[in-house]
C-alpha atoms as a PDB file:
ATOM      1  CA  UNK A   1     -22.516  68.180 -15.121  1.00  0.00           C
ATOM      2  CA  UNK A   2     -25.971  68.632 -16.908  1.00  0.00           C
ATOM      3  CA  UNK A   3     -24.603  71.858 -18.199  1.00  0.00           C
ATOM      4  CA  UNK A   4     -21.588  70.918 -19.539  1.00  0.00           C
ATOM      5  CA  UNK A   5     -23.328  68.624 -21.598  1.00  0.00           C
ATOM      6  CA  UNK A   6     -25.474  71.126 -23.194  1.00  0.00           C
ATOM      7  CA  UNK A   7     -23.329  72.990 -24.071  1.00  0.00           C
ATOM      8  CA  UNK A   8     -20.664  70.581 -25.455  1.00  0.00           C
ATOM      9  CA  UNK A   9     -22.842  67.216 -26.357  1.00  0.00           C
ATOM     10  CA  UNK A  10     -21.197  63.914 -25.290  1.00  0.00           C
ATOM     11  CA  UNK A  11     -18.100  65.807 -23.956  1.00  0.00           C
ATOM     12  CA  UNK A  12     -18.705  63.062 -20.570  1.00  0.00           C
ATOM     13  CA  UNK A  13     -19.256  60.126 -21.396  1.00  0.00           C
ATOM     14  CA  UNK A  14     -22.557  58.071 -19.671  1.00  0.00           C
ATOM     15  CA  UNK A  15     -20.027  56.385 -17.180  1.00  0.00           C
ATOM     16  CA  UNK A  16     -18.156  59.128 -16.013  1.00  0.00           C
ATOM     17  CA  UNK A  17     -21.136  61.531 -15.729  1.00  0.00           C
ATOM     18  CA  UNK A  18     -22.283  58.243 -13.306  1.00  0.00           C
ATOM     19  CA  UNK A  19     -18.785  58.350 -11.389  1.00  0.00           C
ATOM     20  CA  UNK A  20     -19.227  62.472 -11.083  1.00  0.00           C
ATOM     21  CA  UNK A  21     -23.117  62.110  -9.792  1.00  0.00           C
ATOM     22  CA  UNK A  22     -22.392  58.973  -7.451  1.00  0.00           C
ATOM     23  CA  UNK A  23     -19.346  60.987  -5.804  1.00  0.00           C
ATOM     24  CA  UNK A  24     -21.290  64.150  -5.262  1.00  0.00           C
ATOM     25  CA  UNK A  25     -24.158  62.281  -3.388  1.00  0.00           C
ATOM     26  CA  UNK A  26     -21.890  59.981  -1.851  1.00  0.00           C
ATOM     27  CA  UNK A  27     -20.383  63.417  -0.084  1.00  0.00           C
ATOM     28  CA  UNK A  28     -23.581  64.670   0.371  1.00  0.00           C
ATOM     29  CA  UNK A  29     -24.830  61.478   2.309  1.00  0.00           C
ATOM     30  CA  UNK A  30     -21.955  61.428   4.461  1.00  0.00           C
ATOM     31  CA  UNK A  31     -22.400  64.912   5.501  1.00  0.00           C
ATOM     32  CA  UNK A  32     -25.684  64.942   5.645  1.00  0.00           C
ATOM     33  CA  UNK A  33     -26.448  61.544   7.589  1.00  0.00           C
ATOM     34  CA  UNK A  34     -30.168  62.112   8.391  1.00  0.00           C
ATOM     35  CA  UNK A  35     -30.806  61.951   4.543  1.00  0.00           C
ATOM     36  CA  UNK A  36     -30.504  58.316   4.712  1.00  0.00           C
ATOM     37  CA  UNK A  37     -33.629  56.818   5.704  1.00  0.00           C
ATOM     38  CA  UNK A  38     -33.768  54.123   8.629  1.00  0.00           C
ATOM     39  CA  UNK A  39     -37.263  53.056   7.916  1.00  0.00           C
ATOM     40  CA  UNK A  40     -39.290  52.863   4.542  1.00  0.00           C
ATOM     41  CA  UNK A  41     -42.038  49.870   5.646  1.00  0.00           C
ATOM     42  CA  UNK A  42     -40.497  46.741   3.829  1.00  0.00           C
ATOM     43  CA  UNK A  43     -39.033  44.863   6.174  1.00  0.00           C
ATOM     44  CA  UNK A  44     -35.533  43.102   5.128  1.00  0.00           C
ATOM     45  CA  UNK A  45     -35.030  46.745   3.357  1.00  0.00           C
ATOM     46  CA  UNK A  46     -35.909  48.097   6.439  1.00  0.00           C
ATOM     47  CA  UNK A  47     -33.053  45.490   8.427  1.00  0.00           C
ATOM     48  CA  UNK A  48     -30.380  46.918   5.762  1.00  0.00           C
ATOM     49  CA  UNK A  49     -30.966  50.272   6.004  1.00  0.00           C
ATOM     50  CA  UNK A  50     -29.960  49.794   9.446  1.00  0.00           C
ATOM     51  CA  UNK A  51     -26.243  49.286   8.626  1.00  0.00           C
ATOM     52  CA  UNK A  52     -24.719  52.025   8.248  1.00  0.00           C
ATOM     53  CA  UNK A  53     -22.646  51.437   5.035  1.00  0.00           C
ATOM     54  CA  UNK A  54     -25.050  49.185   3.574  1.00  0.00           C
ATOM     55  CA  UNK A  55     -28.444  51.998   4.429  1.00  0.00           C
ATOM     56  CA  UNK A  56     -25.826  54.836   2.672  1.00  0.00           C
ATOM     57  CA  UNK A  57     -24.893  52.534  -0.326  1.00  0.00           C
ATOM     58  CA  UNK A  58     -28.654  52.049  -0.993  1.00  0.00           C
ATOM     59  CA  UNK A  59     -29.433  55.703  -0.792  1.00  0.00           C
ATOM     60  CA  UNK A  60     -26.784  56.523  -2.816  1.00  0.00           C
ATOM     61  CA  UNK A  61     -27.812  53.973  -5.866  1.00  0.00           C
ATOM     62  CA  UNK A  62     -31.282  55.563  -5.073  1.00  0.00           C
ATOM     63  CA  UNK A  63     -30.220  58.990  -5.354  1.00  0.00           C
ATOM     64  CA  UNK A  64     -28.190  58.407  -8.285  1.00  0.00           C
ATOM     65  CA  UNK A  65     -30.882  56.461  -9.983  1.00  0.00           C
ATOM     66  CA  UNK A  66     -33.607  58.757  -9.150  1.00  0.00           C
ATOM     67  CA  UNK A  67     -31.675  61.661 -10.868  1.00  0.00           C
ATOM     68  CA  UNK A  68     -31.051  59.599 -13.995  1.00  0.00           C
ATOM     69  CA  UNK A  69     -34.798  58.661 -14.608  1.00  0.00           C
ATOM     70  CA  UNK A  70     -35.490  62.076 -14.384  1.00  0.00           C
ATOM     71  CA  UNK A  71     -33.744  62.724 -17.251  1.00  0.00           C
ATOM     72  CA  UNK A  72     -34.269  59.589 -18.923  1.00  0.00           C
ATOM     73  CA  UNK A  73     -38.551  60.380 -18.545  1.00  0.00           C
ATOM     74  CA  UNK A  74     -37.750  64.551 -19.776  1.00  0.00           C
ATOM     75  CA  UNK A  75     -39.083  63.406 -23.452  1.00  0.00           C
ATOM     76  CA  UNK A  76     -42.044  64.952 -23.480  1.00  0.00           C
ATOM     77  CA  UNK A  77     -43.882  68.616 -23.155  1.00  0.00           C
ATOM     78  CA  UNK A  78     -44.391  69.104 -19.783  1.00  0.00           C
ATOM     79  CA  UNK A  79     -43.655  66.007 -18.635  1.00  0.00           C
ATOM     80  CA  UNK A  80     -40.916  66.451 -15.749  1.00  0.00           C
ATOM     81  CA  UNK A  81     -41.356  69.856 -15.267  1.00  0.00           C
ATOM     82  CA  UNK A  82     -45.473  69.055 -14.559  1.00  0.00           C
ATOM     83  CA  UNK A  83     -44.220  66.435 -11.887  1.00  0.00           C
ATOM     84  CA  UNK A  84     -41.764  68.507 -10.388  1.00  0.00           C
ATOM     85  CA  UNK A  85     -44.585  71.149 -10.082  1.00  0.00           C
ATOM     86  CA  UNK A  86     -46.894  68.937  -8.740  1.00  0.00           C
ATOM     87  CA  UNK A  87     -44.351  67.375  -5.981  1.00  0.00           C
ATOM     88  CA  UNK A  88     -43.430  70.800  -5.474  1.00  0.00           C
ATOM     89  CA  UNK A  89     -47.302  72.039  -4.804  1.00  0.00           C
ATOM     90  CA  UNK A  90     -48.036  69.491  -2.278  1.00  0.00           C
ATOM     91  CA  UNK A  91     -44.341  69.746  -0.535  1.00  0.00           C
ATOM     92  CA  UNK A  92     -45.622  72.994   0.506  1.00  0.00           C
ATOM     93  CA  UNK A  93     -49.093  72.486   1.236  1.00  0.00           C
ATOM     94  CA  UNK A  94     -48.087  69.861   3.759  1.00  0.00           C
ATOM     95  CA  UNK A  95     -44.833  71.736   4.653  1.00  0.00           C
ATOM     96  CA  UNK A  96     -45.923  75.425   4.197  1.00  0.00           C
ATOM     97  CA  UNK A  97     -42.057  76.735   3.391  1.00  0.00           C
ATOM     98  CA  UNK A  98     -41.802  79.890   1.298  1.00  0.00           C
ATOM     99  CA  UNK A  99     -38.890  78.481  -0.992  1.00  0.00           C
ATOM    100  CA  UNK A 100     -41.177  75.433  -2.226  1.00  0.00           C
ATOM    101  CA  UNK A 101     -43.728  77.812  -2.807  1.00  0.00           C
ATOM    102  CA  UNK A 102     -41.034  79.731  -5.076  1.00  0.00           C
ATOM    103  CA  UNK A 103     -39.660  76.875  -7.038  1.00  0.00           C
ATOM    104  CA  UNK A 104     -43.412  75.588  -7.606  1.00  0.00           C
ATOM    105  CA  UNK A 105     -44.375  78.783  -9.213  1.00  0.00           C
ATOM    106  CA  UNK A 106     -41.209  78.685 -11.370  1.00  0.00           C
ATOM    107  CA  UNK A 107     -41.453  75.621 -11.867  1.00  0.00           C
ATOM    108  CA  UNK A 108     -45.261  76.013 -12.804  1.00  0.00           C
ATOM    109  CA  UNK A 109     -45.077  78.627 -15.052  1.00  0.00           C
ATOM    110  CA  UNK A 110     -41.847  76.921 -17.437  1.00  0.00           C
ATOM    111  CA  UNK A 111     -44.033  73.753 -17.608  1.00  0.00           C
ATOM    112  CA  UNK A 112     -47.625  75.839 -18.462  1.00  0.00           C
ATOM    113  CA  UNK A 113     -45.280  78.003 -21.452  1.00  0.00           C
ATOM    114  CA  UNK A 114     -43.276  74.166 -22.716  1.00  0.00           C
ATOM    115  CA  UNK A 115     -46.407  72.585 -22.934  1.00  0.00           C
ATOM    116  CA  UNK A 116     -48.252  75.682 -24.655  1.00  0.00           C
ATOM    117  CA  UNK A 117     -44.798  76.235 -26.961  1.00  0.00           C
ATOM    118  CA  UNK A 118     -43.124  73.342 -27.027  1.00  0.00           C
ATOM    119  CA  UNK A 119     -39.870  75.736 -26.514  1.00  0.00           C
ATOM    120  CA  UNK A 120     -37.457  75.953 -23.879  1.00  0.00           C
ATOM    121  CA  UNK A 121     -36.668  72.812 -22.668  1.00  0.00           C
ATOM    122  CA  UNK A 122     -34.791  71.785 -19.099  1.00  0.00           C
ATOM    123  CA  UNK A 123     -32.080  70.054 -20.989  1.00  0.00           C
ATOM    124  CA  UNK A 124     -29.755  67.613 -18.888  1.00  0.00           C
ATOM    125  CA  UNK A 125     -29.078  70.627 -16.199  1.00  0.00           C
ATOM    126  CA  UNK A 126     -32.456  71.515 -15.439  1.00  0.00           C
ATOM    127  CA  UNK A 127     -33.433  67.645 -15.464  1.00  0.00           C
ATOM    128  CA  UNK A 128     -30.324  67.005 -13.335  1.00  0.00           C
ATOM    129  CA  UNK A 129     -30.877  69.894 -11.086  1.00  0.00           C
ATOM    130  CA  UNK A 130     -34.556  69.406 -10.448  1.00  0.00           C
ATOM    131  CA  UNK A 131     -34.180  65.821 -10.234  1.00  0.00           C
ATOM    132  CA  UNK A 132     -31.051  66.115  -7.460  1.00  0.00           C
ATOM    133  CA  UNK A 133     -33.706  68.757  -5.674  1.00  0.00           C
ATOM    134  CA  UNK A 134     -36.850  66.578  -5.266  1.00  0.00           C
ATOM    135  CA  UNK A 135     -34.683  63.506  -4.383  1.00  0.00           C
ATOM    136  CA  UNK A 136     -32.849  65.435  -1.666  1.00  0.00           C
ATOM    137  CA  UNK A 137     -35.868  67.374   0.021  1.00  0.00           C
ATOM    138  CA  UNK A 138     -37.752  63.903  -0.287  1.00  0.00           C
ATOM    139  CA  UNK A 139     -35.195  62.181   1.552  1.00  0.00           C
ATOM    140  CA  UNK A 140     -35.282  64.998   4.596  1.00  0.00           C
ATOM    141  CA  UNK A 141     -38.996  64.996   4.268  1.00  0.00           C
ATOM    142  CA  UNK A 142     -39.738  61.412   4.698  1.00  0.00           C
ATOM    143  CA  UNK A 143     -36.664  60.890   7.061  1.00  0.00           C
ATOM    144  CA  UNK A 144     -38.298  64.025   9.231  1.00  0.00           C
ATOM    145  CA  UNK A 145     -41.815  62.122   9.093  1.00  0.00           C
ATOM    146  CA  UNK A 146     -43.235  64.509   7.039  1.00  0.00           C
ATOM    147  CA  UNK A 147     -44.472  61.777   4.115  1.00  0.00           C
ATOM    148  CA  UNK A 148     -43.893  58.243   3.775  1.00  0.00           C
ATOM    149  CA  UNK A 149     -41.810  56.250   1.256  1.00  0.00           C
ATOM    150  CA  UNK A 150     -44.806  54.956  -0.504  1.00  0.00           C
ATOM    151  CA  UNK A 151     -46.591  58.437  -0.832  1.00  0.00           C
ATOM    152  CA  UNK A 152     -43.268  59.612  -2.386  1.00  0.00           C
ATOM    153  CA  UNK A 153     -43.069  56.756  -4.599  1.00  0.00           C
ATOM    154  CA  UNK A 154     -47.118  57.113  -5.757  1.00  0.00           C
ATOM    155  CA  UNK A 155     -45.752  60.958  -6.220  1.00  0.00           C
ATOM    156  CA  UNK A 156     -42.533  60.188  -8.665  1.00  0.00           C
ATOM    157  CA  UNK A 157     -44.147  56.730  -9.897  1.00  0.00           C
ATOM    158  CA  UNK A 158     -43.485  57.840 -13.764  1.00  0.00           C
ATOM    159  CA  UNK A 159     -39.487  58.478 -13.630  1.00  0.00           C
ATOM    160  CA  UNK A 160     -39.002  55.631 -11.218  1.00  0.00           C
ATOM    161  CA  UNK A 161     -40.917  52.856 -13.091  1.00  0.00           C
ATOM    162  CA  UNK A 162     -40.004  54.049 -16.332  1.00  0.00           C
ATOM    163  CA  UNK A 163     -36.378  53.486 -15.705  1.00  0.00           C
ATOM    164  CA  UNK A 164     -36.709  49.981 -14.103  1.00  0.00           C
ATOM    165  CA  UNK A 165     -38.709  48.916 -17.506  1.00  0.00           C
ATOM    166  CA  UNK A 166     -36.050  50.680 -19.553  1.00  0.00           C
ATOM    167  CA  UNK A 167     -32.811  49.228 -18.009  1.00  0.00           C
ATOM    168  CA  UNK A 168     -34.786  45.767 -17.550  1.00  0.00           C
ATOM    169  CA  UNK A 169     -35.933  45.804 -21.447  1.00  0.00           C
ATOM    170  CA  UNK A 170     -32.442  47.145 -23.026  1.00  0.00           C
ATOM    171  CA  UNK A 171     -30.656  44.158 -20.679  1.00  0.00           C
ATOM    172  CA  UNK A 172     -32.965  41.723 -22.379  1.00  0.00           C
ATOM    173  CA  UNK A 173     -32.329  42.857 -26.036  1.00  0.00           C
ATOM    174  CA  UNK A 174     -28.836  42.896 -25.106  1.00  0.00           C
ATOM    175  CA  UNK A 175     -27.815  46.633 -25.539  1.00  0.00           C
ATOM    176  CA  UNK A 176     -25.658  48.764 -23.373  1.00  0.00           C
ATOM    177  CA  UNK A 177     -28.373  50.136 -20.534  1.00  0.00           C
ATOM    178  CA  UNK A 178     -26.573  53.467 -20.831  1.00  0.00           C
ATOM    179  CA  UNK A 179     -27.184  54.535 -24.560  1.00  0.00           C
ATOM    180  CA  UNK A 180     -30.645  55.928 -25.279  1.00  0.00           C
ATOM    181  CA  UNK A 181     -33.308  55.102 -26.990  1.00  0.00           C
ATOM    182  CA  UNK A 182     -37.320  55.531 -28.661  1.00  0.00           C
ATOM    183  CA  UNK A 183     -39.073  53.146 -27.046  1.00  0.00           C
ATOM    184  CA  UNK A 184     -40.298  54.663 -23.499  1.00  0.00           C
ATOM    185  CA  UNK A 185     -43.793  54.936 -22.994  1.00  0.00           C
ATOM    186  CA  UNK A 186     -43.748  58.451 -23.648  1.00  0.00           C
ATOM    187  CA  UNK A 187     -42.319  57.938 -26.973  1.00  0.00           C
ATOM    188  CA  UNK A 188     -44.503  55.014 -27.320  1.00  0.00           C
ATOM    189  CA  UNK A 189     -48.013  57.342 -27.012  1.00  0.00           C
ATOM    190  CA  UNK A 190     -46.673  60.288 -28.523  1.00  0.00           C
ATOM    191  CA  UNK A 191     -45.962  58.115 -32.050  1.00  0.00           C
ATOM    192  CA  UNK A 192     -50.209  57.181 -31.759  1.00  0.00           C
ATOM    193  CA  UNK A 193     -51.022  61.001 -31.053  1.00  0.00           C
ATOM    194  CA  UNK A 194     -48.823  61.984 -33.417  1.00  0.00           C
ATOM    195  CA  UNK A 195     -51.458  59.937 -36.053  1.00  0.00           C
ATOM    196  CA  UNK A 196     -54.280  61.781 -33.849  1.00  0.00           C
ATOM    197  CA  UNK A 197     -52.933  65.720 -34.054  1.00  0.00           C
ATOM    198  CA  UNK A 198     -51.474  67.704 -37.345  1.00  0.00           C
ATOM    199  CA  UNK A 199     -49.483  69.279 -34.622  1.00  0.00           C
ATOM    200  CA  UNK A 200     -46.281  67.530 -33.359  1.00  0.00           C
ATOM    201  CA  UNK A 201     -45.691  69.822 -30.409  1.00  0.00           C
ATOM    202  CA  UNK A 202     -49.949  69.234 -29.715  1.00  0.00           C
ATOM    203  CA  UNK A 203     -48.920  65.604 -30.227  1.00  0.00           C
ATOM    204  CA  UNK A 204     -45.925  66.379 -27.405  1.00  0.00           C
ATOM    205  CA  UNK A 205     -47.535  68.059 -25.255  1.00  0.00           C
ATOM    206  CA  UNK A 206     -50.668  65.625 -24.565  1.00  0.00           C
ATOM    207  CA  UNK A 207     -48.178  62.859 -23.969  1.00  0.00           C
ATOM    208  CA  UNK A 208     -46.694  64.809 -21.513  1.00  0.00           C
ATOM    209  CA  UNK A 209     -49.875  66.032 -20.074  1.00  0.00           C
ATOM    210  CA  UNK A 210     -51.582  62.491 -20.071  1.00  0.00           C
ATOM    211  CA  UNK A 211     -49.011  60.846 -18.029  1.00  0.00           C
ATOM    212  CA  UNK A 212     -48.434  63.741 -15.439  1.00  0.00           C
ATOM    213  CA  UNK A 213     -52.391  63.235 -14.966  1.00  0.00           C
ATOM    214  CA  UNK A 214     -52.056  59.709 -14.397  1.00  0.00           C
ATOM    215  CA  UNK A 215     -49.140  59.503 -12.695  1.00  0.00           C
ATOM    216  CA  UNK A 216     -47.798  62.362 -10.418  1.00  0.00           C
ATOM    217  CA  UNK A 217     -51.653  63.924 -10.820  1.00  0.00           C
ATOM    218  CA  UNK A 218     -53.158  60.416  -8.909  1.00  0.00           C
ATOM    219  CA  UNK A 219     -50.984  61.811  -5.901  1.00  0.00           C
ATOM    220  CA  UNK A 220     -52.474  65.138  -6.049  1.00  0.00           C
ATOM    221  CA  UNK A 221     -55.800  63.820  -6.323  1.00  0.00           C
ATOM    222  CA  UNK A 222     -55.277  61.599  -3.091  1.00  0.00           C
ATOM    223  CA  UNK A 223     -53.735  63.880  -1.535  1.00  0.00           C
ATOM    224  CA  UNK A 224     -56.522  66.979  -2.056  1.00  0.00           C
ATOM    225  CA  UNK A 225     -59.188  64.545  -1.654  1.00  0.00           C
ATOM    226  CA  UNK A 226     -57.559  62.940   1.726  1.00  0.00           C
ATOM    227  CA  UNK A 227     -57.454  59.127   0.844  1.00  0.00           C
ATOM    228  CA  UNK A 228     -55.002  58.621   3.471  1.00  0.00           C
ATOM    229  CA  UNK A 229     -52.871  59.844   5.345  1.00  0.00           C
ATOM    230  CA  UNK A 230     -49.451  60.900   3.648  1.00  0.00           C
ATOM    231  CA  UNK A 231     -47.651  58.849   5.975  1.00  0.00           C
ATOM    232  CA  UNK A 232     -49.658  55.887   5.725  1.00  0.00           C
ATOM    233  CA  UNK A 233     -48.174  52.726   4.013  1.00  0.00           C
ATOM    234  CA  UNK A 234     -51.299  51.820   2.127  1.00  0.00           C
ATOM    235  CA  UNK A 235     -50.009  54.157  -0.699  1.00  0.00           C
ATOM    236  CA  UNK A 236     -48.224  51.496  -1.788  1.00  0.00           C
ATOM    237  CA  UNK A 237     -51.836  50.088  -3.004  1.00  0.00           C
ATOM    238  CA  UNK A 238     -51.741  53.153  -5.296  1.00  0.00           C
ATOM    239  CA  UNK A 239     -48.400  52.663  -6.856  1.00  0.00           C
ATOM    240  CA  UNK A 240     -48.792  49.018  -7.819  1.00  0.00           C
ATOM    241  CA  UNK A 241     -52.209  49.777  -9.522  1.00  0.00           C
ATOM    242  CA  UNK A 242     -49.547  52.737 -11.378  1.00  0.00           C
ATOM    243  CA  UNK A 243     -47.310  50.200 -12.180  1.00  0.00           C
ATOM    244  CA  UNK A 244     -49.994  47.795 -13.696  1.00  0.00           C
ATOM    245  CA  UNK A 245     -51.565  51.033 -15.262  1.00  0.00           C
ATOM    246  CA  UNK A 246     -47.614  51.646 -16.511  1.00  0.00           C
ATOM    247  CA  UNK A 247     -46.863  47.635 -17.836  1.00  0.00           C
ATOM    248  CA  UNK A 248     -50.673  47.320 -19.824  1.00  0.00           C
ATOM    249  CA  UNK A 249     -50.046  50.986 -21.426  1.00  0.00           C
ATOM    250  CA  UNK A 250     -46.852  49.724 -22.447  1.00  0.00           C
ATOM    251  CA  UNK A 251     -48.156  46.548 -24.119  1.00  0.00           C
ATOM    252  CA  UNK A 252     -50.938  47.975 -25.683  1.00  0.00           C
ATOM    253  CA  UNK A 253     -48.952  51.250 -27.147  1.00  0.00           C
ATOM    254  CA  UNK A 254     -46.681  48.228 -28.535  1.00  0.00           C
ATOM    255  CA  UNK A 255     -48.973  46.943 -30.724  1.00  0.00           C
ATOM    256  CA  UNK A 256     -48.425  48.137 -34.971  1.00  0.00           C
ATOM    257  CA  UNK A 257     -45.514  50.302 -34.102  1.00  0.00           C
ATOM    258  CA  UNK A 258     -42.619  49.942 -36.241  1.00  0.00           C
ATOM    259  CA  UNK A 259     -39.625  47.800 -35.742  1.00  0.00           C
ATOM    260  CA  UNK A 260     -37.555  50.690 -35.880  1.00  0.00           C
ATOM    261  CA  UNK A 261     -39.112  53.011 -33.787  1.00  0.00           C
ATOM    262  CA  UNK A 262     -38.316  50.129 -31.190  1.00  0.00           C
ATOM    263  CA  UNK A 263     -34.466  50.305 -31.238  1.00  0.00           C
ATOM    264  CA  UNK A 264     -33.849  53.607 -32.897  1.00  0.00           C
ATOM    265  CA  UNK A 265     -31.306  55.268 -30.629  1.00  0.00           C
ATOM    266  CA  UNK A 266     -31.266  59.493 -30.320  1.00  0.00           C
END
């Protein structure tokens, strides 16, 4: 689907790209039951993922959301690609399987040459591919026991809160949640650096840099440096102080930023 578009821009529209996506998980769910979590630690969630139906309609709206933030958040150098490394990295340090170990280094190396370039980008079928990926391995990771919900959420914090903020802010000002637009935090910081660096790939690429670091790289950290255990609940600490970190960057990158730049859609 991601490379169709590539090639042939808006040849699927937003909604029927979301029918395609939501019917290829919703297969993939039914096949593959033990994707769908039965416990993530909150506890009326936890009741509803119980239900059969209800536990596979939430993954599905999680699946197919995940995969669109991932996308949505690809607007930067190094950005997704430097999260998908960095889930990819500590999949196989806690899992130790030789295929992580090959998409990390692939992974790795497109992100280190995008961020040095500011060439070859992932487009919608890399950011649709890698984003279907991490969502399905999580999904079999945490539902095998291997990491918990809120290690996985501290790990993929940017994509995930970016797109409630998004789809919350665009409802407010009354425009259609699926067309796009310039006013994501990564768009927000990279119009200050862009005042900061003569270089607008430089510019890029430390946006994309900064929030892998403080986002997907507060994972690594805790995870290297053993906070807790990976499939400890208290992770959840972690990603509300991201999504307070998130919500004050927002505000503050806000401020003497054109009207424009605001509701300019790409």
């Amino acid at each position: 689907i991601g490379l169709m578009d590539d090639l042939r821009s808006n040849l699927l529209s937003p909604r029927i790209r979301l029918v395609i996506i939501s019917l290829i998980f919703g297969v993939c769910l039914a096949l593959i039951p033990i994707l769908i979590p039965q416990k993530i630690g909150i506890v009326g969630l936890d009741f509803l993922l119980n239900k059969a139906i209800i536990g596979w309609i939430i993954t599905l709206v999680f699946c197919v959301g995940f995969v669109n933030a991932v996308n949505m958040a690809d607007g930067a150098n190094g950005l997704i690609p430097g999260i998908i490394t960095i889930a990819l990295a500590v999949f196989y340090m806690e899992v130790g399987s030789f295929t992580y170990a090959i998409f990390m280094t692939t992974c790795g190396l497109f992100t280190i040459f995008n961020v040095i370039s500011g060439r070859l980008f992932l487009g919608d079928a890399g950011a649709y591919g890698l984003g279907s990926m991490v969502a399905l391995n999580g999904l079999f990771l945490h539902s095998a026991g291997v990491f918990s919900a809120a290690f996985l959420a501290v790990l993929f914090a940017y994509p995930c809160i970016d797109i409630l903020v998004t789809v919350s802010r665009r409802r407010i000002a009354g425009r259609s949640i699926f067309l796009p637009d310039n006013d994501h935090l990564h768009n927000r910081v990279y119009f200050y650096f862009q005042g900061w660096f003569r270089s607008k790939t430089l510019a890029n690429s430390m946006t994309g840099v900064l929030i892998v670091s403080s986002s997907s790289g507060l994972a690594l950290l805790g995870y290297t440096e053993a906070w807790w255990s990976v499939t400890s609940n208290k992770w959840a600490w972690v990603f509300l102080a991201q999504c307070t970190m998130y919500l004050f960057a927002f505000v503050i990158t806000g401020f003497g930023r054109p009207i424009s730049q605001h509701v300019t859609e790409q």
